[in-house]
Protein backbone atom coordinates (compact mmCIF):
# COMPACT_ATOMS: atom_id res chain seq x y z
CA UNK A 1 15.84 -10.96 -5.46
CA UNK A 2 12.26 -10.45 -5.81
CA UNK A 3 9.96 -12.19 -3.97
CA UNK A 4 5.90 -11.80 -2.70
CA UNK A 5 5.72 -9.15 0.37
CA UNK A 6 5.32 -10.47 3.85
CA UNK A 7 3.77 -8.38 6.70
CA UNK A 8 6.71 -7.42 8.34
CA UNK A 9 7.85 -5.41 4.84
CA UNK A 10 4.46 -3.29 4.36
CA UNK A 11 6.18 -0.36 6.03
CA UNK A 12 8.98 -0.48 4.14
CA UNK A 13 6.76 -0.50 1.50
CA UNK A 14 4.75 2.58 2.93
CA UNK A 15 8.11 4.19 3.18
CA UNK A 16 8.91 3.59 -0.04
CA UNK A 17 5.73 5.08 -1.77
CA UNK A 18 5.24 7.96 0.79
CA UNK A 19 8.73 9.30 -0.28
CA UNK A 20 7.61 9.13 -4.36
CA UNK A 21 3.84 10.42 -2.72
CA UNK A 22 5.47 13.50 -1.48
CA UNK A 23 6.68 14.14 -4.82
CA UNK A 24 3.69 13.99 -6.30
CA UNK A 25 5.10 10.72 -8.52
CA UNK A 26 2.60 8.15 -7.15
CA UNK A 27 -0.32 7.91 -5.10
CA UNK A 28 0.86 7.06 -1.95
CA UNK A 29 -1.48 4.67 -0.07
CA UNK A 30 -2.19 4.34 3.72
CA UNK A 31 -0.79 1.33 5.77
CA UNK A 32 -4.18 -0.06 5.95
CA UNK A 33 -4.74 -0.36 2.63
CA UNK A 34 -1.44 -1.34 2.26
CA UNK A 35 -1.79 -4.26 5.21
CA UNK A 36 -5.03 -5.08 2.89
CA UNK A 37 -3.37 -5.60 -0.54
CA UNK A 38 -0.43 -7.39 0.52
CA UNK A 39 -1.03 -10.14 -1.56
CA UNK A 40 -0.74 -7.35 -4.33
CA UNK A 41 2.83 -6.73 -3.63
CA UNK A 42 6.17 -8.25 -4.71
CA UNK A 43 9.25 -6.55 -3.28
CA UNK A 44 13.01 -6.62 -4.65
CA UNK A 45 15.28 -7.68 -1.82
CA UNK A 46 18.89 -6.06 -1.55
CA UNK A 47 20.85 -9.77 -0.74
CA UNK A 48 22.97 -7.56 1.41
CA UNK A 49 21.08 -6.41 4.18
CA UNK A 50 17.86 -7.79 3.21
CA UNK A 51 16.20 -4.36 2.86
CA UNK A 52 13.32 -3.58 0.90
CA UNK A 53 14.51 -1.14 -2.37
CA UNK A 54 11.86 -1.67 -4.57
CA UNK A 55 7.99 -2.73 -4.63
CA UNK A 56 5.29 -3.40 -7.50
CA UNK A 57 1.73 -4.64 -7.19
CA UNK A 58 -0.31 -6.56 -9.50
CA UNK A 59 -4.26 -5.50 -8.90
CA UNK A 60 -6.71 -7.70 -10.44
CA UNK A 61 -9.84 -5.87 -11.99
CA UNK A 62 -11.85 -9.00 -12.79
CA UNK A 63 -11.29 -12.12 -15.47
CA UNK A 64 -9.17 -10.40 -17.86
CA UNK A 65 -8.02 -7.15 -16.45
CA UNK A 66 -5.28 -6.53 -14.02
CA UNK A 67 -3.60 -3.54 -12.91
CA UNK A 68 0.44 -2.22 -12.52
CA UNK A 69 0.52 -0.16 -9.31
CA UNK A 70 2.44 1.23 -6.71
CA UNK A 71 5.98 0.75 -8.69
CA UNK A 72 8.76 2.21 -7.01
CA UNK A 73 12.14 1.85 -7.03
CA UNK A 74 14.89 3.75 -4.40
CA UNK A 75 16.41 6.36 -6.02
CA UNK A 76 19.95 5.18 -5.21
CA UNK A 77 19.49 1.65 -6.91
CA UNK A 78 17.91 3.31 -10.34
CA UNK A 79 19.50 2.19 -13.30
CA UNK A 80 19.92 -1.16 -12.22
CA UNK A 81 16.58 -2.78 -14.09
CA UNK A 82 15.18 -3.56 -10.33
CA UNK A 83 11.74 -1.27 -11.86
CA UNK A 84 12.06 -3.61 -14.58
CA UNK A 85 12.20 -7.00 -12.99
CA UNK A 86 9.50 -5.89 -10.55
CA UNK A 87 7.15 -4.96 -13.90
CA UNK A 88 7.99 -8.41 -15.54
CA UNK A 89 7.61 -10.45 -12.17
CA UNK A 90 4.26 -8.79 -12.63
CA UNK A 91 3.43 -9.60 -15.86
CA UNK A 92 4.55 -13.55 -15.15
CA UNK A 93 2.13 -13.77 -12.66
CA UNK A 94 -0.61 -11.92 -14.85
CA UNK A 95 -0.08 -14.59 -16.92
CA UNK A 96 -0.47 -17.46 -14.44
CA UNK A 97 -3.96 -16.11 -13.94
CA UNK A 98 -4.79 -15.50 -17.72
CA UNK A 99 -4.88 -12.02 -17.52
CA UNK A 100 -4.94 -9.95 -21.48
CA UNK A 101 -4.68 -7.00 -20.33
CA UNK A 102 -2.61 -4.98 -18.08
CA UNK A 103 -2.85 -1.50 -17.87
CA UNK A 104 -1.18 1.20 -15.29
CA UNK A 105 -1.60 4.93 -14.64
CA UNK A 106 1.78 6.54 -14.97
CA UNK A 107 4.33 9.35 -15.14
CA UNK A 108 6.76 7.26 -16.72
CA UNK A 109 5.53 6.29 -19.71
CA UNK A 110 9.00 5.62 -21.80
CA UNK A 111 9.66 3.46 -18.95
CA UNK A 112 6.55 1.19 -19.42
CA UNK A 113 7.14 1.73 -23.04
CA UNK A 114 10.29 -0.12 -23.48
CA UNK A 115 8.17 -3.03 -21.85
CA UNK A 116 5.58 -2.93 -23.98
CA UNK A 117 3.18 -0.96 -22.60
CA UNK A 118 1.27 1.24 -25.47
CA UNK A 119 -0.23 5.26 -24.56
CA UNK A 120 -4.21 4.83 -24.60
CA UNK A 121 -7.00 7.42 -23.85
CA UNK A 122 -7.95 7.05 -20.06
CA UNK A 123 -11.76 6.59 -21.32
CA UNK A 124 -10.76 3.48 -22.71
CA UNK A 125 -10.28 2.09 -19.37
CA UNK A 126 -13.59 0.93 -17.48
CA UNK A 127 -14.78 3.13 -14.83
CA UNK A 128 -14.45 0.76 -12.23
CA UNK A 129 -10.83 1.55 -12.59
CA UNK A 130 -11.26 4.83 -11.06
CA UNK A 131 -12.16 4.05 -7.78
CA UNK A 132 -8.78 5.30 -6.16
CA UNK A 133 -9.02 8.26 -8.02
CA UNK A 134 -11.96 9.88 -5.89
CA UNK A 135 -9.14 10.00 -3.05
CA UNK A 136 -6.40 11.55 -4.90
CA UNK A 137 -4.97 15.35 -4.76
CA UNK A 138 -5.70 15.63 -8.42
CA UNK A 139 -9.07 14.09 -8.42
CA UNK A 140 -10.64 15.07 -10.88
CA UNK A 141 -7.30 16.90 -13.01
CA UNK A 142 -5.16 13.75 -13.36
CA UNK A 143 -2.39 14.10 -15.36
CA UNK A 144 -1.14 10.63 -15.39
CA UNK A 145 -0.64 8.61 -18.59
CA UNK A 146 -3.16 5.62 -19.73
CA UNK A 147 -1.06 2.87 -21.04
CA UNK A 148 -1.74 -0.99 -21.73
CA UNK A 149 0.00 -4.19 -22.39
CA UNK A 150 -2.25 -6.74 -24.19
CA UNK A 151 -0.69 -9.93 -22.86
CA UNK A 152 -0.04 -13.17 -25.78
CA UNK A 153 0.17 -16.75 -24.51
């Protein structure tokens, strides 16, 4: 079940990016900025113990730009679309907001692929974007992937 993230789930959340952070798979992000952006968030909600296995957020740039981040899934429940849902729940509420585009910075870019996402050059993205970056291990080498989904109504 997916759902918006409450307080009492942002360090499950942390949990769940520091683990992908260590691998060097995501930029993990500190609990404060986490306790900041929880309105970012939606979580996927095992029904059985009512765990946190998966988080996405939805970052608004301004009127027409938004932003995938912080996807992660557990390992254990991969294969089971929960990345997916979490992307579309995202893209449903970019929507509700009449967002056109939505872009993310990824290593998984066959994964955004088969939702629609296309590969662009990073300069195509405004340099407001980069904001994050300045904190990151591989400021100013990134090696993620640009990619956008230009959103239809």
């Amino acid at each position: 079940m997916i759902q918006k993230a409450a307080l009492n789930q942002i360090k499950a959340i942390h949990k769940l990016l520091k683990e992908f952070g260590d691998k060097g798979q995501l930029l993990s992000r500190p609990l404060t900025t986490l306790y900041d952006h929880v309105r970012d968030f939606s979580v996927y909600i095992d029904q059985a113990d009512k765990s946190v296995i998966g988080c996405c957020a939805l970052s608004i740039c301004w009127e027409d730009l938004a932003e995938i981040r912080s996807l992660a899934v557990n390992q254990e429940r991969w294969g089971k679309s929960i990345g997916a849902q979490l992307v579309l729940a995202a893209i449903s509420e970019a929507k509700s907001f009449n967002i056109k585009k939505l872009f993310t910075l990824t290593y998984q870019h066959g994964f955004f692929k088969k939702l629609g996402f296309e590969i662009i050059d990073k300069s195509e993205l405004p340099l407001k974007i980069w904001s994050d970056c300045i904190s990151c291990v591989k400021f100013p080498d990134c090696d993620e992937i640009a990619m956008i989904k230009r959103i239809s109504f």
